[in-house]
PDB file of N, CA and C in Angstrom:
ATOM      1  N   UNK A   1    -123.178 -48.851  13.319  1.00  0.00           N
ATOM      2  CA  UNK A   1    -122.973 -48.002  12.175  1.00  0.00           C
ATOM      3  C   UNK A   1    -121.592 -47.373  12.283  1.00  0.00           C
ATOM      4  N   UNK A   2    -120.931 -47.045  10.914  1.00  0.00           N
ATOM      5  CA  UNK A   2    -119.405 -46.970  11.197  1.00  0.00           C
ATOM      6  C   UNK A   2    -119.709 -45.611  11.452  1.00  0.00           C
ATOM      7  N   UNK A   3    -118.729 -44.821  12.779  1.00  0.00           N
ATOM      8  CA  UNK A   3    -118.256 -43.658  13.383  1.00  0.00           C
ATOM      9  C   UNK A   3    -119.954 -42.871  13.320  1.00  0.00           C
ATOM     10  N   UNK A   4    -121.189 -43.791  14.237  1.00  0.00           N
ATOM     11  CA  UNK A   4    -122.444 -43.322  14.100  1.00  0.00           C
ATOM     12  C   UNK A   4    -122.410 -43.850  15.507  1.00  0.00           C
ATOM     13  N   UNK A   5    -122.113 -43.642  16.628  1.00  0.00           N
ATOM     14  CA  UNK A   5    -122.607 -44.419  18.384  1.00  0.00           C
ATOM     15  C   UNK A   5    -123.938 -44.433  18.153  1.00  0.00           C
ATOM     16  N   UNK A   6    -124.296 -43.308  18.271  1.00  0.00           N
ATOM     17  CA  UNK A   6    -125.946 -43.101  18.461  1.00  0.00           C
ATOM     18  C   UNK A   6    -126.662 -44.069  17.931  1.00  0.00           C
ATOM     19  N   UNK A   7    -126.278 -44.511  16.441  1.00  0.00           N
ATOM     20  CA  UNK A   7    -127.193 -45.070  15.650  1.00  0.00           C
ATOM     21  C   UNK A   7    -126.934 -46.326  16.054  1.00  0.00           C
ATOM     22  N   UNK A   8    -125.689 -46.676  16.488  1.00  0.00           N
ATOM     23  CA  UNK A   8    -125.458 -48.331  16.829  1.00  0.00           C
ATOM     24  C   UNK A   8    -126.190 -48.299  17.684  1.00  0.00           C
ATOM     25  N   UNK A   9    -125.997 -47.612  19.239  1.00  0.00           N
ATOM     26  CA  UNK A   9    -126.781 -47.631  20.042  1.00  0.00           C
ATOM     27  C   UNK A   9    -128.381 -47.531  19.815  1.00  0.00           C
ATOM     28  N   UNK A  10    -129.133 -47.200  18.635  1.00  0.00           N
ATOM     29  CA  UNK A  10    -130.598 -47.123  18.713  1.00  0.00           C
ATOM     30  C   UNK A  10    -130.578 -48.865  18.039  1.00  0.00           C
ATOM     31  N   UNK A  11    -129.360 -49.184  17.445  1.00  0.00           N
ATOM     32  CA  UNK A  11    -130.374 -50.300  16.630  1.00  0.00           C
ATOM     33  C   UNK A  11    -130.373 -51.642  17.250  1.00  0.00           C
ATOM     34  N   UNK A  12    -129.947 -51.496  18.986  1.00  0.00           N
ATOM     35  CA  UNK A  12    -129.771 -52.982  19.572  1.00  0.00           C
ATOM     36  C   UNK A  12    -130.609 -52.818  20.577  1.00  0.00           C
ATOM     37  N   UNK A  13    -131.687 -53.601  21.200  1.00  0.00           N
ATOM     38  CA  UNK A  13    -132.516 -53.907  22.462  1.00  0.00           C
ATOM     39  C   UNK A  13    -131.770 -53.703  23.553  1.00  0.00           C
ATOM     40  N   UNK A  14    -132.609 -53.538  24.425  1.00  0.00           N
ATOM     41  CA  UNK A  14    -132.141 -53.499  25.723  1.00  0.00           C
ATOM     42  C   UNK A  14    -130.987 -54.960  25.832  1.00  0.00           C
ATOM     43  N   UNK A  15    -131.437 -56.394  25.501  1.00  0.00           N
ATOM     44  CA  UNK A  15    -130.967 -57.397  25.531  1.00  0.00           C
ATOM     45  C   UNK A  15    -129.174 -57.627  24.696  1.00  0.00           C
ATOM     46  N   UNK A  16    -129.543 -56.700  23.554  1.00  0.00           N
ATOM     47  CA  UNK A  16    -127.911 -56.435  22.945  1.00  0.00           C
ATOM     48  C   UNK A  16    -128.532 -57.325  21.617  1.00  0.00           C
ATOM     49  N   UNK A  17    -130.127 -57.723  21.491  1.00  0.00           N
ATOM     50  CA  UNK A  17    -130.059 -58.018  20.012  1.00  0.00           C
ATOM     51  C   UNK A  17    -130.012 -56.840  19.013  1.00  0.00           C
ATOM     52  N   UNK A  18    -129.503 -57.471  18.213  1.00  0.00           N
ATOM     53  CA  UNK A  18    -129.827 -56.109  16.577  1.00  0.00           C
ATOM     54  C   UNK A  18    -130.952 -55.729  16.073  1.00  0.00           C
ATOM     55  N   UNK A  19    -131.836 -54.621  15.662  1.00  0.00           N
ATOM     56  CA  UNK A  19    -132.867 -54.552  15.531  1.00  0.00           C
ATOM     57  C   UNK A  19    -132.686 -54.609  13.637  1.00  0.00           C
ATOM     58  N   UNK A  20    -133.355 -55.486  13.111  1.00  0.00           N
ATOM     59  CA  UNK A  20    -132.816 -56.187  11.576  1.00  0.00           C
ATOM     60  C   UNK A  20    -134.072 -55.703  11.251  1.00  0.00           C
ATOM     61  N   UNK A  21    -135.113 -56.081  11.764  1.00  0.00           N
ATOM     62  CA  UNK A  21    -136.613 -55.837  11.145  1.00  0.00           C
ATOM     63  C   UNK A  21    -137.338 -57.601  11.076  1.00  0.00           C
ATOM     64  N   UNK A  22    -135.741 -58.307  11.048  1.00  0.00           N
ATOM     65  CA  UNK A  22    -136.585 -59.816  10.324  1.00  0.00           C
ATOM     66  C   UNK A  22    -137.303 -60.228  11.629  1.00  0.00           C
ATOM     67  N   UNK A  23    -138.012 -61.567  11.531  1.00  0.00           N
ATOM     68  CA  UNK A  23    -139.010 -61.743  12.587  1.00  0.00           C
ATOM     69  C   UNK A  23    -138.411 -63.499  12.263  1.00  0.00           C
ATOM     70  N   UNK A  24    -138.015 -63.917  13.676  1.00  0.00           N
ATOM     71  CA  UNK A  24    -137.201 -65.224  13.738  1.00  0.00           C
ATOM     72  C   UNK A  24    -138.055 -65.958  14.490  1.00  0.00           C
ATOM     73  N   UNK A  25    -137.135 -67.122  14.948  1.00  0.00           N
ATOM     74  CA  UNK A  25    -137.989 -68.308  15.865  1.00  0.00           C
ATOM     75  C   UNK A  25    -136.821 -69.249  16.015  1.00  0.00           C
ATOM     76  N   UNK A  26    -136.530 -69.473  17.619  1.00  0.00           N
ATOM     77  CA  UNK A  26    -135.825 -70.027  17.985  1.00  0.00           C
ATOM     78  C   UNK A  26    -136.254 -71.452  18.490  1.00  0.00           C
ATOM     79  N   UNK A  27    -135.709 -72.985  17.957  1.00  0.00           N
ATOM     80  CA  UNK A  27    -136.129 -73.733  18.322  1.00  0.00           C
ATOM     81  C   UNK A  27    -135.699 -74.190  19.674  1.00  0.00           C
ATOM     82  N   UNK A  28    -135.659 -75.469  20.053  1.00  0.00           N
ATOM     83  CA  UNK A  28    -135.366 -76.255  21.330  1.00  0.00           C
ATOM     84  C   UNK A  28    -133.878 -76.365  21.141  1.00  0.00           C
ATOM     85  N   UNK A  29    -133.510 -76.513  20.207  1.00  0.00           N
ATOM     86  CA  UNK A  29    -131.888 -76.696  19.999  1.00  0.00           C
ATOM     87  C   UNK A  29    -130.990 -75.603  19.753  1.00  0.00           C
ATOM     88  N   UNK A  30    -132.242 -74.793  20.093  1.00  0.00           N
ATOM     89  CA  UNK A  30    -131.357 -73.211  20.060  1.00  0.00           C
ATOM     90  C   UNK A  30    -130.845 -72.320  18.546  1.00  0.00           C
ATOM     91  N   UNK A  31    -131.473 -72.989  17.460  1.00  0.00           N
ATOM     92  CA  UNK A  31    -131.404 -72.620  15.963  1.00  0.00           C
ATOM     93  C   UNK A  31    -132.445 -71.459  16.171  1.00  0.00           C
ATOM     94  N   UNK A  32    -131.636 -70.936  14.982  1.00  0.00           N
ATOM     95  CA  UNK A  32    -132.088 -69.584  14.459  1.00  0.00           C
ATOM     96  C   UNK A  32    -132.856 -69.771  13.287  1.00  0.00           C
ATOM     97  N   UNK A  33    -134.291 -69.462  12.840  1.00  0.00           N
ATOM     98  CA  UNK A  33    -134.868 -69.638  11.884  1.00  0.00           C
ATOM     99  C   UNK A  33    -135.424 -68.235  11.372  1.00  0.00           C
ATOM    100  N   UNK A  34    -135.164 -67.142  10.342  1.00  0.00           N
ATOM    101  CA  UNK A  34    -135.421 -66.653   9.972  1.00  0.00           C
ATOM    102  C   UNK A  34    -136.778 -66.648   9.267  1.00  0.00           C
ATOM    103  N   UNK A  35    -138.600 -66.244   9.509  1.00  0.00           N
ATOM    104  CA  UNK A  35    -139.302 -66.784   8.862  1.00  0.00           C
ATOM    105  C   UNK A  35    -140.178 -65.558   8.490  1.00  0.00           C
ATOM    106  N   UNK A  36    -139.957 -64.374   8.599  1.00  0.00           N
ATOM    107  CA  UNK A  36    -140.434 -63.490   7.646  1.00  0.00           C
ATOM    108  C   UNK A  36    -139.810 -61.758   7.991  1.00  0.00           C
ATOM    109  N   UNK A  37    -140.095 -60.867   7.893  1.00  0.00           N
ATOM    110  CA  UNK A  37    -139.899 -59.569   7.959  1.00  0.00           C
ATOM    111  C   UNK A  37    -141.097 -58.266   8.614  1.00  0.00           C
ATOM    112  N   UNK A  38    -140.559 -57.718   9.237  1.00  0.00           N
ATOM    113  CA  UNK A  38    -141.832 -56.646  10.247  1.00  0.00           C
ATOM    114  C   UNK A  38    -142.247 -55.879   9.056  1.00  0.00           C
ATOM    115  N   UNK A  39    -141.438 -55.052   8.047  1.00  0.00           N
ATOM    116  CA  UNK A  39    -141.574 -54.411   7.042  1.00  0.00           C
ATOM    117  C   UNK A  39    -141.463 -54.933   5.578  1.00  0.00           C
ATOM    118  N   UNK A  40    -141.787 -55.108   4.526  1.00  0.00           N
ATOM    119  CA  UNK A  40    -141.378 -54.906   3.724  1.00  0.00           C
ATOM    120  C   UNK A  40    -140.949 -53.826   2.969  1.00  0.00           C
ATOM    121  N   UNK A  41    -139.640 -53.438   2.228  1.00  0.00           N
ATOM    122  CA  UNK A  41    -139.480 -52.313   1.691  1.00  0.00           C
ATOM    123  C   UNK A  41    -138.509 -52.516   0.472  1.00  0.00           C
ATOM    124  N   UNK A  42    -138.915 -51.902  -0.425  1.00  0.00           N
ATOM    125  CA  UNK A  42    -137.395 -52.192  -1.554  1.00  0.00           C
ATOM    126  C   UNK A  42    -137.166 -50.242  -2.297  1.00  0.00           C
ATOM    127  N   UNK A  43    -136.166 -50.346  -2.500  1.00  0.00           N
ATOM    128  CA  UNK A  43    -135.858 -48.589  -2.461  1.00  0.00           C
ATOM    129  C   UNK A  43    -135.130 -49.078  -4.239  1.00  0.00           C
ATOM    130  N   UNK A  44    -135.266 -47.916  -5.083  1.00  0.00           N
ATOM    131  CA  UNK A  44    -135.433 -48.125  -6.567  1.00  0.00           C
ATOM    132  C   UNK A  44    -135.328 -46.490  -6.889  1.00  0.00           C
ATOM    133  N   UNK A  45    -133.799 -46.117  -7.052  1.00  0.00           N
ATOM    134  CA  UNK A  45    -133.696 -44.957  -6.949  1.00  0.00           C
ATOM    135  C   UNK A  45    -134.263 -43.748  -5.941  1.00  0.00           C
ATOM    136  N   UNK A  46    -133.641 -43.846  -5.026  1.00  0.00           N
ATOM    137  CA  UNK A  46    -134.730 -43.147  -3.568  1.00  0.00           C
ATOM    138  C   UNK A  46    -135.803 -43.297  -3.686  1.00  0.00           C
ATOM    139  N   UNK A  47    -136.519 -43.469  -3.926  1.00  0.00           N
ATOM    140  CA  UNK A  47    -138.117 -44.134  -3.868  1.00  0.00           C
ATOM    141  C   UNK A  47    -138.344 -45.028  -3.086  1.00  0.00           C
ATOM    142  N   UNK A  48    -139.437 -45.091  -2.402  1.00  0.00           N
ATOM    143  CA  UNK A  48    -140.068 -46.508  -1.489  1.00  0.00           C
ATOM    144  C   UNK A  48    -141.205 -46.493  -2.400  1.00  0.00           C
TER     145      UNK A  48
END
């Protein structure tokens, strides 16, 4: 997050991934497959 440490620092794992929310799957060839989301949320004038 720009001029936020803290917040960069909360949003990566111990490992140094990004915490996105999406929920992936890595094959044998080492691809990245994006195949769904932990949350859904859509915001519509501050509203959830």
């Amino acid at each position: 997050y720009f001029k936020n440490q803290e917040a960069t620092a909360n949003a990566r794992d111990e490992e140094g991934w990004l915490r996105t929310g999406d929920v992936c799957i890595i094959d044998k060839r080492g691809l990245v497959y994006i195949v769904g989301r932990i949350k859904e949320l859509i915001k519509y004038k501050a509203y959830q």
